[in-house]
C-alpha atoms as a PDB file:
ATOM      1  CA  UNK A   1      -8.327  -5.484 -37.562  1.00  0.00           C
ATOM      2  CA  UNK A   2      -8.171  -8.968 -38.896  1.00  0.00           C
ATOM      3  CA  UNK A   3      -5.048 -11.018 -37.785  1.00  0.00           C
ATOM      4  CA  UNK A   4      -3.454 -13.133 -40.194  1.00  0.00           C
ATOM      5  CA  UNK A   5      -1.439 -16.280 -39.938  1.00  0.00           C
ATOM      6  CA  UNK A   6       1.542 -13.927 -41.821  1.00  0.00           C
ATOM      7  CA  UNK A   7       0.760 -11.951 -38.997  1.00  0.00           C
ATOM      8  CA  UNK A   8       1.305 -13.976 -36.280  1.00  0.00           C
ATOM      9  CA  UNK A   9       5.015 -15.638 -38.415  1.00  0.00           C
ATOM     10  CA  UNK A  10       6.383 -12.269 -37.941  1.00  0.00           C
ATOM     11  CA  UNK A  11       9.528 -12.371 -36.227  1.00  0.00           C
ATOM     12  CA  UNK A  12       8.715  -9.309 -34.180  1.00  0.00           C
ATOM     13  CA  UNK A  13       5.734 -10.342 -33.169  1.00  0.00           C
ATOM     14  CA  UNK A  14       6.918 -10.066 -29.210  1.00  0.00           C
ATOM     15  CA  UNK A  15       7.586  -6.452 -29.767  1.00  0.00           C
ATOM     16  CA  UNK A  16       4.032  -6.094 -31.865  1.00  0.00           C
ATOM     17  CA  UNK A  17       2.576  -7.717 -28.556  1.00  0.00           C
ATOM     18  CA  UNK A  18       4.276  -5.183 -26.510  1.00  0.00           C
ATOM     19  CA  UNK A  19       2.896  -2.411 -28.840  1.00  0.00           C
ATOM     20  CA  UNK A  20      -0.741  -3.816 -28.072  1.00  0.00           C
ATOM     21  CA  UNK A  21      -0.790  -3.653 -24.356  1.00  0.00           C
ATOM     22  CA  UNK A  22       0.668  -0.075 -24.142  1.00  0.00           C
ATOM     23  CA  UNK A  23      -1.925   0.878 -27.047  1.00  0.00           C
ATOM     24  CA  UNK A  24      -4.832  -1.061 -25.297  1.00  0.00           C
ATOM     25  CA  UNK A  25      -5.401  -2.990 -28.508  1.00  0.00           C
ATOM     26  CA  UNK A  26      -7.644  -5.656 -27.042  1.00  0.00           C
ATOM     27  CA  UNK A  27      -8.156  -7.667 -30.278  1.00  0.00           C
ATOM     28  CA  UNK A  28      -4.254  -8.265 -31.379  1.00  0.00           C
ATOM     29  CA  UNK A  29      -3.496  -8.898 -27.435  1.00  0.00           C
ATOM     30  CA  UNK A  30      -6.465 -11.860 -27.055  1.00  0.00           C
ATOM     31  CA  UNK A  31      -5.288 -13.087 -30.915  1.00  0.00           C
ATOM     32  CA  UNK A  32      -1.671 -13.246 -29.838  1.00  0.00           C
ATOM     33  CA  UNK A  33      -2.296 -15.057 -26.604  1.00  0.00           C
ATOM     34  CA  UNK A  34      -5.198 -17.166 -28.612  1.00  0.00           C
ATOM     35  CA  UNK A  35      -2.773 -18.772 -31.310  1.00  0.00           C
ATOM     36  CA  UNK A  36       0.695 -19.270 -29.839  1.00  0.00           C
ATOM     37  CA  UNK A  37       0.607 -21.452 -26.859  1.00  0.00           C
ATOM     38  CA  UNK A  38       2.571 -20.873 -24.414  1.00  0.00           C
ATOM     39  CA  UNK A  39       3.331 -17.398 -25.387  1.00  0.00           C
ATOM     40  CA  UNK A  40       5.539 -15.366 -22.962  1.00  0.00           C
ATOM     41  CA  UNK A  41       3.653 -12.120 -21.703  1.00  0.00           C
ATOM     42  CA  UNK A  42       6.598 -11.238 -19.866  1.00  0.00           C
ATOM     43  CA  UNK A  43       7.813  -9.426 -22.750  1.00  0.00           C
ATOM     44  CA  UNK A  44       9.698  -5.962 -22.581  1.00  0.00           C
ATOM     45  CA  UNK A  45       9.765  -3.095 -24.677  1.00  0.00           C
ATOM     46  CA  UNK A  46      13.348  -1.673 -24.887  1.00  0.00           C
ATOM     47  CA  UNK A  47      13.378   0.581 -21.675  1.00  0.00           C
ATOM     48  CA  UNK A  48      12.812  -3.016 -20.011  1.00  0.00           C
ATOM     49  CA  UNK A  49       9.294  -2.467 -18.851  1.00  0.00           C
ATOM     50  CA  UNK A  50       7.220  -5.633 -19.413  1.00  0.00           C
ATOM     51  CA  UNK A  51       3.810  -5.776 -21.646  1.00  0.00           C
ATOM     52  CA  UNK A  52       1.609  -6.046 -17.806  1.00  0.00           C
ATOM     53  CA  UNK A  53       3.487  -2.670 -16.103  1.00  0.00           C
ATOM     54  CA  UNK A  54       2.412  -1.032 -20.089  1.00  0.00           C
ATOM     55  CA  UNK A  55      -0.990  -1.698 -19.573  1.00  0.00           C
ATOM     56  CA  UNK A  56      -1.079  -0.921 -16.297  1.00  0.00           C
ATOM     57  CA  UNK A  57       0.545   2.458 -16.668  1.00  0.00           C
ATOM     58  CA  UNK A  58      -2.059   3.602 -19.430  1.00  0.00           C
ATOM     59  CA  UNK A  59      -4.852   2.062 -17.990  1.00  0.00           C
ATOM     60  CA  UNK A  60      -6.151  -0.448 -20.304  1.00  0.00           C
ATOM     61  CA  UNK A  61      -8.169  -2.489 -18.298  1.00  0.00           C
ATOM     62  CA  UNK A  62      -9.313  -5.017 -20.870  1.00  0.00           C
ATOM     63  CA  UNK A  63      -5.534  -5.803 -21.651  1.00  0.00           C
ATOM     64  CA  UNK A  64      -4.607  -5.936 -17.441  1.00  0.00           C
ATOM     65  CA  UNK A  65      -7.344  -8.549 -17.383  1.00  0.00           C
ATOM     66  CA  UNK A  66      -5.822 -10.623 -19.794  1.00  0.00           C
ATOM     67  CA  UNK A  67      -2.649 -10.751 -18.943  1.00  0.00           C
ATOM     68  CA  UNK A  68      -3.196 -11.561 -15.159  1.00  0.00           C
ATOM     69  CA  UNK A  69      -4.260 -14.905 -15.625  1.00  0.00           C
ATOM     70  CA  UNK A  70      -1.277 -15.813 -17.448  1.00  0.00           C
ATOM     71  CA  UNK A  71       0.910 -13.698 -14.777  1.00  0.00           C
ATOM     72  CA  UNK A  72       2.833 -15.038 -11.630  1.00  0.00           C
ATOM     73  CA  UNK A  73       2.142 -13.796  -7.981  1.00  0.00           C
ATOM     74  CA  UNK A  74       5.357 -11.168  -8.559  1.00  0.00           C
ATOM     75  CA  UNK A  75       3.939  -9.605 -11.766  1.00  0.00           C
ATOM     76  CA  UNK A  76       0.447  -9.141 -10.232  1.00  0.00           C
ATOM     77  CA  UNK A  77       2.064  -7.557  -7.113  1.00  0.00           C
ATOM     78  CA  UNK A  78       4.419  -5.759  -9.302  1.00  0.00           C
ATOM     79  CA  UNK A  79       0.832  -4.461 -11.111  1.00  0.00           C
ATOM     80  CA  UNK A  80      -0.855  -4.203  -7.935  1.00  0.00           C
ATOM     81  CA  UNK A  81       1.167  -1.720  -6.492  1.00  0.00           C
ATOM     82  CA  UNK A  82       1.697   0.020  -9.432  1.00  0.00           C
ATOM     83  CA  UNK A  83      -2.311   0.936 -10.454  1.00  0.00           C
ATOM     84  CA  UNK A  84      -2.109   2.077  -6.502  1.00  0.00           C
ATOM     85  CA  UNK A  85       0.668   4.166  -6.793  1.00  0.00           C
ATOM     86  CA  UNK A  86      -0.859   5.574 -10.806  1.00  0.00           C
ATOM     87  CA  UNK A  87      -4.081   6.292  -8.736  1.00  0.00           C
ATOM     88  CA  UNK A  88      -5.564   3.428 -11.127  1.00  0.00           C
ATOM     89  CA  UNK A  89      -8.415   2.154  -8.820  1.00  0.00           C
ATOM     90  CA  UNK A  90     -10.191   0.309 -11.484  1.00  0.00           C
ATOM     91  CA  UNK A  91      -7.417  -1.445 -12.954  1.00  0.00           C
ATOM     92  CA  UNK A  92      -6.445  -2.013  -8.720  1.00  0.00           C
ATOM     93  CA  UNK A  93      -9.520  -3.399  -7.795  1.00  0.00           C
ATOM     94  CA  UNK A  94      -9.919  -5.744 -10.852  1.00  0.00           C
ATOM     95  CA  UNK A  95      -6.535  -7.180  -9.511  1.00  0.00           C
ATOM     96  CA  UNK A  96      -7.898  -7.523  -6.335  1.00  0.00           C
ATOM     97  CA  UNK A  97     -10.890  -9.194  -7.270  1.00  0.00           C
ATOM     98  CA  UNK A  98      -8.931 -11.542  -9.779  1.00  0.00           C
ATOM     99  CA  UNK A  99      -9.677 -15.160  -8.783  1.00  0.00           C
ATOM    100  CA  UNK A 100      -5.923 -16.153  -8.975  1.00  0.00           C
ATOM    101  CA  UNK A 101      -4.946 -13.013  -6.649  1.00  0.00           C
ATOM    102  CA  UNK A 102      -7.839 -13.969  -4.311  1.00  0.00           C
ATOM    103  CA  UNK A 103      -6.028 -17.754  -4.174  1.00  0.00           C
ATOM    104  CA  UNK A 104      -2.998 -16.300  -3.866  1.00  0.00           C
ATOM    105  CA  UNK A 105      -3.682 -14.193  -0.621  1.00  0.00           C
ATOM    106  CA  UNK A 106      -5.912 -17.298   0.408  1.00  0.00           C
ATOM    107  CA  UNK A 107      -2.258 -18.667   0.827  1.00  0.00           C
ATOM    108  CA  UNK A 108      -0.735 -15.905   2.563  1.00  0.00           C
ATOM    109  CA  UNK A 109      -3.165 -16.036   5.656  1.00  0.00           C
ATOM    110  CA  UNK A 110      -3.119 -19.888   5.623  1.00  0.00           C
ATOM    111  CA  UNK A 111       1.115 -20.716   5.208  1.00  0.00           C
ATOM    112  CA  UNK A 112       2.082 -16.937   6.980  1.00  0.00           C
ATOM    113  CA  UNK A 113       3.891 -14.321   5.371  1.00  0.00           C
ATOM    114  CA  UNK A 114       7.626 -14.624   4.661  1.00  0.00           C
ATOM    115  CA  UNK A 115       9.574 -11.720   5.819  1.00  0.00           C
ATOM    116  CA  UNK A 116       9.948  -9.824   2.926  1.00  0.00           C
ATOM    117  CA  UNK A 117      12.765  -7.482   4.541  1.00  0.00           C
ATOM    118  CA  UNK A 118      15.390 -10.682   2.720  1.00  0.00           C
ATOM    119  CA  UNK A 119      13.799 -10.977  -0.650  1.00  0.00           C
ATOM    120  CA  UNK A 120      14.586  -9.305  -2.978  1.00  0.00           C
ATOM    121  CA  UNK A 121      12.560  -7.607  -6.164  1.00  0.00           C
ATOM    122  CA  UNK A 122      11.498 -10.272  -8.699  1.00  0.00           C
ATOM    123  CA  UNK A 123      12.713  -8.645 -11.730  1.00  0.00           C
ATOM    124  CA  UNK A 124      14.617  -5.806 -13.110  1.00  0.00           C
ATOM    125  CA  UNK A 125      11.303  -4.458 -14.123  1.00  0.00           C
ATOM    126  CA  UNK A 126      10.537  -4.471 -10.376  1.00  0.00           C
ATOM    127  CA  UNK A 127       9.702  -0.415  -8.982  1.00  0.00           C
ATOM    128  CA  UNK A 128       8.591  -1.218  -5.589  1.00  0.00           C
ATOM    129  CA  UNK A 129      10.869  -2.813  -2.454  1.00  0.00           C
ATOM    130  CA  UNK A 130       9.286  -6.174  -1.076  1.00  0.00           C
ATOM    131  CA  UNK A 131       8.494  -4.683   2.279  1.00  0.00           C
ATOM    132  CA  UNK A 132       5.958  -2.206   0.735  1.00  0.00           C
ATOM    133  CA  UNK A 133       2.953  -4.151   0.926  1.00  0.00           C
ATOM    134  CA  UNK A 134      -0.660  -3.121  -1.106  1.00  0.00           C
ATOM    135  CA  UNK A 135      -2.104  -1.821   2.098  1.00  0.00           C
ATOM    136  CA  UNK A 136       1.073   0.225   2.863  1.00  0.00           C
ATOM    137  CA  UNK A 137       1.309   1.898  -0.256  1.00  0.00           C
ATOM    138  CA  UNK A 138      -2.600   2.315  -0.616  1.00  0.00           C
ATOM    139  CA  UNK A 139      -2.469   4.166   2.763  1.00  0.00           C
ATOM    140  CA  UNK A 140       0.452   5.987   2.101  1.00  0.00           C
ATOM    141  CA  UNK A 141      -1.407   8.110  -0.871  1.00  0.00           C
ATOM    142  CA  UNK A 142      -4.885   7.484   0.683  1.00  0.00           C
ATOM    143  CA  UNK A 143      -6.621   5.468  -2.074  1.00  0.00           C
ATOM    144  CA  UNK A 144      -9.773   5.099   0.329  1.00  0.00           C
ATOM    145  CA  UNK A 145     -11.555   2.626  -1.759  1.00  0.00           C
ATOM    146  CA  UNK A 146      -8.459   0.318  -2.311  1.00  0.00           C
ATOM    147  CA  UNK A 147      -7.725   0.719   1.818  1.00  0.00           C
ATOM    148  CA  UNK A 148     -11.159  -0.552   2.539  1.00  0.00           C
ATOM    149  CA  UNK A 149     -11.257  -3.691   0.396  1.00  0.00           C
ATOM    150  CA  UNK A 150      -7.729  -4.541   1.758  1.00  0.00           C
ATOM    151  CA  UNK A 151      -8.963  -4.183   5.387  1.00  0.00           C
ATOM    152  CA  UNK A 152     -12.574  -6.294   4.717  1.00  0.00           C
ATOM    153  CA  UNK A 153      -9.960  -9.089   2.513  1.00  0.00           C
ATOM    154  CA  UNK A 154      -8.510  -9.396   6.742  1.00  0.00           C
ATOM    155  CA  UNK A 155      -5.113  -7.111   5.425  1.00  0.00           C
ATOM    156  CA  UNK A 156      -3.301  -5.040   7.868  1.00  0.00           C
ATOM    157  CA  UNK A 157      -0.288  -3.397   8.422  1.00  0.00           C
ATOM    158  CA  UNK A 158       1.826  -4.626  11.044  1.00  0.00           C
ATOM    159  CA  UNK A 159       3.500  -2.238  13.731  1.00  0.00           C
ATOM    160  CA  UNK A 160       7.010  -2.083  13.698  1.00  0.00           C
ATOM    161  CA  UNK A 161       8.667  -3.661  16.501  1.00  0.00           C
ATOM    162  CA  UNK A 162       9.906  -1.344  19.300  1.00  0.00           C
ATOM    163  CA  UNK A 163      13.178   0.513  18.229  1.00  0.00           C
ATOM    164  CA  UNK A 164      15.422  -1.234  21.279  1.00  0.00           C
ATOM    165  CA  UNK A 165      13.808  -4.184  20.294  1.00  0.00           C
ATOM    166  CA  UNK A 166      16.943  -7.119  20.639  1.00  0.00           C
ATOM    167  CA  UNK A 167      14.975 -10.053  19.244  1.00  0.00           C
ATOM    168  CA  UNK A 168      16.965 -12.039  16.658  1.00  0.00           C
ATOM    169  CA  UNK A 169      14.903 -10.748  13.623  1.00  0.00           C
ATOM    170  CA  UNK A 170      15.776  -7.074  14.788  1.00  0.00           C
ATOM    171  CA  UNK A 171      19.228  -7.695  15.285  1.00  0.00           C
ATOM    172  CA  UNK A 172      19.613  -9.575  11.773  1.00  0.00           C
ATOM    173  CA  UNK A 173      18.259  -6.619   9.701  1.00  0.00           C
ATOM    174  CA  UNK A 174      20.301  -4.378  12.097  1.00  0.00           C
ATOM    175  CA  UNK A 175      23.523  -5.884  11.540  1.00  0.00           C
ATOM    176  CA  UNK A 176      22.340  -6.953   7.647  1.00  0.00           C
ATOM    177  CA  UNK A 177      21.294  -3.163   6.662  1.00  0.00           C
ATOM    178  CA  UNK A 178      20.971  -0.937   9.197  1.00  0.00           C
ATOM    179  CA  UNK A 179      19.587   1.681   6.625  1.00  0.00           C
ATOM    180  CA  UNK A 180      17.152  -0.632   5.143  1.00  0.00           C
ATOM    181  CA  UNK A 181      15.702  -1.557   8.698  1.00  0.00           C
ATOM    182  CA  UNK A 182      15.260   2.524   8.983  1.00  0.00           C
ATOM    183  CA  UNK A 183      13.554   2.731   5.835  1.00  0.00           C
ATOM    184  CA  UNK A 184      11.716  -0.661   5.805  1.00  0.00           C
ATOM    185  CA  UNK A 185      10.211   0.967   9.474  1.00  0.00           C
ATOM    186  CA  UNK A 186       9.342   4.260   8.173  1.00  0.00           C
ATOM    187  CA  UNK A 187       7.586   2.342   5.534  1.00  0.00           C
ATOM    188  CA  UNK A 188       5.282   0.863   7.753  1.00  0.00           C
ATOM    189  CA  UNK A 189       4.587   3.802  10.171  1.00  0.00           C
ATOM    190  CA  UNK A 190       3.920   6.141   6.855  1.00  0.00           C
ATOM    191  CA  UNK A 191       1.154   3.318   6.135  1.00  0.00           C
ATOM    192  CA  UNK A 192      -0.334   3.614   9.908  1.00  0.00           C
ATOM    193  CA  UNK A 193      -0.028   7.042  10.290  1.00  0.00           C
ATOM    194  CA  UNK A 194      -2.280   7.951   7.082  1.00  0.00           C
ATOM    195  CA  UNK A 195      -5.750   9.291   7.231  1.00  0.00           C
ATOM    196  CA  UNK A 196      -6.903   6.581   5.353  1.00  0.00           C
ATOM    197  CA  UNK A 197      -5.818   4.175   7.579  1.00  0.00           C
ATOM    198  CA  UNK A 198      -6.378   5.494  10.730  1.00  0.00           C
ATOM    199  CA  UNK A 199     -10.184   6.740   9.502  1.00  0.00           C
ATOM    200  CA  UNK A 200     -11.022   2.967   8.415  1.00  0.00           C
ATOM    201  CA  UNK A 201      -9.023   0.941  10.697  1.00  0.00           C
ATOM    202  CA  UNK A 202      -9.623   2.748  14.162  1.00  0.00           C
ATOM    203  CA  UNK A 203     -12.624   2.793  15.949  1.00  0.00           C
ATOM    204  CA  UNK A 204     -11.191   5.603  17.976  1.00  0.00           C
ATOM    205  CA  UNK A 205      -9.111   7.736  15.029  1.00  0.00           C
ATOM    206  CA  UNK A 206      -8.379  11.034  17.332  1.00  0.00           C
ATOM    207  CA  UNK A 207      -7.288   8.443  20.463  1.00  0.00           C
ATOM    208  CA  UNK A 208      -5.344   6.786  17.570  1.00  0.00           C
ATOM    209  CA  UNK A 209      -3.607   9.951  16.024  1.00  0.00           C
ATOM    210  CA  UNK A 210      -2.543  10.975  19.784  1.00  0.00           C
ATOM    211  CA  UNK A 211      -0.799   7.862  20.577  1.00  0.00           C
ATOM    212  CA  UNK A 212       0.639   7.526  17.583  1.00  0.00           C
ATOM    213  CA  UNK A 213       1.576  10.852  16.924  1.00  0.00           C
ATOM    214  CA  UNK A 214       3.645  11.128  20.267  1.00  0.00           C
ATOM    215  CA  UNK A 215       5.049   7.705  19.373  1.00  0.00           C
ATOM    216  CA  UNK A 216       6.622   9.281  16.247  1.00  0.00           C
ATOM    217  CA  UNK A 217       7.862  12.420  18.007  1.00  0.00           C
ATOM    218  CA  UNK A 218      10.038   9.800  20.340  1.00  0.00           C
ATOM    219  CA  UNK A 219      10.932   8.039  17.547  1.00  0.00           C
ATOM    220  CA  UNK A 220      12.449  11.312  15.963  1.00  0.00           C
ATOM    221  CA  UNK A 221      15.216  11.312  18.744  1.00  0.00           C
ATOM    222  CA  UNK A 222      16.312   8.117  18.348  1.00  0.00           C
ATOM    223  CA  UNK A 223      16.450   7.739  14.272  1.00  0.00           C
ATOM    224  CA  UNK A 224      19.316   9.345  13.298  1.00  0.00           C
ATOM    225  CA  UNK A 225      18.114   8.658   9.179  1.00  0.00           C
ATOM    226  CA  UNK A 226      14.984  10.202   9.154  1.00  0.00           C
ATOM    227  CA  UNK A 227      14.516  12.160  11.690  1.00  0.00           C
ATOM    228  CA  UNK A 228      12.630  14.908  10.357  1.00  0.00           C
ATOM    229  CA  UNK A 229      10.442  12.569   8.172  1.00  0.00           C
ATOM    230  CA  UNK A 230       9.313  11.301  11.707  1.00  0.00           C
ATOM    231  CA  UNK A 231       8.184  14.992  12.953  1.00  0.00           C
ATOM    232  CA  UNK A 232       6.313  15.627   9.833  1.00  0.00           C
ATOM    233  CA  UNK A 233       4.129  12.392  10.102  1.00  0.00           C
ATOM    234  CA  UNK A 234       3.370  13.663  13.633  1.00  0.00           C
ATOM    235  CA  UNK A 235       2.616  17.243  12.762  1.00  0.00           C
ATOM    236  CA  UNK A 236      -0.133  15.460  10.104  1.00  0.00           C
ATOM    237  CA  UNK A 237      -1.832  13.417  12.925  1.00  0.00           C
ATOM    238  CA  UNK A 238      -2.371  16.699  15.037  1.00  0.00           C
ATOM    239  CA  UNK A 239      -4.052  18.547  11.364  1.00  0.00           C
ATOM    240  CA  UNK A 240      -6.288  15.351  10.937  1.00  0.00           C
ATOM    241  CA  UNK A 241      -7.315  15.330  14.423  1.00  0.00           C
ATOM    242  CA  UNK A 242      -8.035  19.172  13.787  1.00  0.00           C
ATOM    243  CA  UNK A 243      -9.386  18.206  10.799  1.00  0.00           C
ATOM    244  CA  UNK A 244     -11.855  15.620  12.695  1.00  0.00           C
ATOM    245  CA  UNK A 245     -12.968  18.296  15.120  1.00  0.00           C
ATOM    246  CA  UNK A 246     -14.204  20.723  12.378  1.00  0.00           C
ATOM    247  CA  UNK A 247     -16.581  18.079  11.529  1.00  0.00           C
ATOM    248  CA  UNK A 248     -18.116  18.063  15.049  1.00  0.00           C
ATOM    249  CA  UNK A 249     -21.495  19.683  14.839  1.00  0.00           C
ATOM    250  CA  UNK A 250     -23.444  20.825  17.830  1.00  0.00           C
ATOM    251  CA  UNK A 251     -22.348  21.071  21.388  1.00  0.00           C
ATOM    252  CA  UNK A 252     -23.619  17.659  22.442  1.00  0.00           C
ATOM    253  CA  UNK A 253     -20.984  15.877  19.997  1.00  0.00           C
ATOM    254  CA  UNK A 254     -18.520  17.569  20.451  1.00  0.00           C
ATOM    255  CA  UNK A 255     -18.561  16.918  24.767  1.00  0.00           C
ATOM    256  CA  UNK A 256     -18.957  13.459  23.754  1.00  0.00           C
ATOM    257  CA  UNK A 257     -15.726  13.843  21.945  1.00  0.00           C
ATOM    258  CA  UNK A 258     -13.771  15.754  23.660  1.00  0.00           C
ATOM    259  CA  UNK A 259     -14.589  13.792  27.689  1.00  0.00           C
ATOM    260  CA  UNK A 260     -14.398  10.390  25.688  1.00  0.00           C
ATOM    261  CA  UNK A 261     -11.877   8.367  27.577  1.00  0.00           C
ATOM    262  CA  UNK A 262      -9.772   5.096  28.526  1.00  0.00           C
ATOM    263  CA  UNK A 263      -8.949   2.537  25.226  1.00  0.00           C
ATOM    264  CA  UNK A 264     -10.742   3.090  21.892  1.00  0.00           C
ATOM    265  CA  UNK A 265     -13.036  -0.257  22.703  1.00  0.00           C
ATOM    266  CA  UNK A 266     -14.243   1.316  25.718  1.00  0.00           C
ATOM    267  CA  UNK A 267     -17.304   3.760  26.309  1.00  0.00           C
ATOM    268  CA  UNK A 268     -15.459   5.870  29.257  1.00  0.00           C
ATOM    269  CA  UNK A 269     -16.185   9.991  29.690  1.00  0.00           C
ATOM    270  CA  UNK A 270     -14.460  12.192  32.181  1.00  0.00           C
ATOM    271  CA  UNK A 271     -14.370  15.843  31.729  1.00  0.00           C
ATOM    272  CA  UNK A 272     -12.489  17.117  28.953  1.00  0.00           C
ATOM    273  CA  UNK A 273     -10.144  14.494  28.789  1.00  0.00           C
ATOM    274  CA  UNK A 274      -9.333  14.728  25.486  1.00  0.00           C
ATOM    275  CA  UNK A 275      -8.172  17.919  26.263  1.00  0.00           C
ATOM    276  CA  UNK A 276      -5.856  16.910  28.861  1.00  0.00           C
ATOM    277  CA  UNK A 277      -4.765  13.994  26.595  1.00  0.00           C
ATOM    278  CA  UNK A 278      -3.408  16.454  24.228  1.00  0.00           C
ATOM    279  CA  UNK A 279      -1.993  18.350  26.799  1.00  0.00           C
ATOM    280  CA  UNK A 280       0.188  14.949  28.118  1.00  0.00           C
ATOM    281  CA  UNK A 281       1.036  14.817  23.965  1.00  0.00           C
ATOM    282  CA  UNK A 282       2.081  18.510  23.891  1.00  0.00           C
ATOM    283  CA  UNK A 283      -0.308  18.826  20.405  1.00  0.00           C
ATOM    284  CA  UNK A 284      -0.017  21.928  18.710  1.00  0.00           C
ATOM    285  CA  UNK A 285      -0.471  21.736  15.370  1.00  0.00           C
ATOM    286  CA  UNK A 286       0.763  25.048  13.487  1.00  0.00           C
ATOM    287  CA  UNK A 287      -2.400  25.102  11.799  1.00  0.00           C
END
């Protein structure tokens, strides 16, 4: 379509911009961004959603790729976490692989993160709570391929710290929001708990799923908010671990399995101690 000058005068020309990222027209998007310096991409249609979180959302990659370079850190986490939660793993892994994003985590692991449990979203266009990181929320619906490029870019997710804990941090989000802390924890153990996760990240995933798994059964007694969201995270560690042992073929693999023991980094075998180890865990998953 040729673009006009006329065009361009319009004085709806933010909301014809708008109309090109959600309908992936590449041309209009590039022409818009082309002739008006200084343009605003951070544009909403009139449910509030902004021109990047359009594209995103119908998976125009040509159109995410030209926004992002005119986007802040926010908006590409904001689009981030979105393609991850849409299942998008193109549009995800473009972001990824975006030479401002890579600068921009190039910070993080120099300067630190901030703790993210006091900011608060970046916009009103914002869907996702600043504690739920990339890695979290690609573990939490297993997007494999986004999990592993977060784990070889050095991400991981960080354990909660233990529920007594009394340091001043703990305290603060206690007395702050004690319902956020609950959430902003279950958040992180959904993310470590995942198959994903546990498959990529461990070297010893059934070890892993064990200690983990009775972990989350004691933490079901102590949180009185989500109690039975704990249990069910620790009856899907015992059907991956089953999971893992239907994979086992022949006899000889599966002894080394099930007499591997001591920590995951160590090559220790005693008689089915596997076996006893889910004995000590009391694992009996239903299926």
């Amino acid at each position: 379509m040729l673009i006009t000058d006329s065009y361009l005068n319009k004085p709806d020309i933010n909301e014809r911009f708008v109309d090109a990222c959600e309908n992936g027209d590449y041309p209009t998007v590039t022409k818009i961004l082309e002739s008006i310096k200084d343009f605003n991409i951070d544009v909403t249609d009139n449910l509030g959603r902004s021109a990047l979180r359009l594209a995103v959302e119908n998976e125009h990659l040509e159109v995410v790729q030209a926004l992002l370079s005119k986007s802040d850190s926010p908006k590409m986490r904001e689009a981030l976490l979105l393609a991850i939660y849409l299942g998008h793993t193109q549009i995800a892994e473009s972001i990824l692989r975006h030479p401002k994003f890579k600068v921009l985590n190039e910070k993080k692991f120099v300067n630190g993160d901030t703790d993210s449990f006091w900011q608060t979203p970046s916009s009103d266009d914002a869907q996702f709570p600043p504690d739920i990181t990339p890695l979290i929320l690609a573990a939490q619906y297993n997007r494999i391929e986004i999990v592993q490029i977060l784990l070889i870019n050095g991400d991981r997710i960080t354990k909660p710290h233990d529920f007594h804990c009394k340091c001043t941090e703990c305290l603060n989000r206690f007395k702050f929001d004690s319902l956020r802390h609950a959430q902003s924890r279950l958040n992180a153990y959904r993310g470590l708990a995942s198959e994903s996760y546990i498959s990529l990240a461990s070297m010893d995933p059934i070890l892993t799923s064990f200690e983990l798994g009775h972990e989350l059964k004691m933490l079901s007694a102590k949180e009185k908010y989500f109690k039975n969201e704990y249990l069910q995270l620790s009856e899907n560690l015992s059907i991956y671990v089953c999971k893992l042992l239907s994979n086992v073929r022949g006899r000889d693999e599966l002894e080394i399995v099930l007499n591997k023991s001591g920590k995951e980094t160590e090559e220790k075998y005693e008689r089915l101690a596997r076996l006893d180890l889910a004995l000590k865990y009391e694992e009996k998953p239903d299926t």
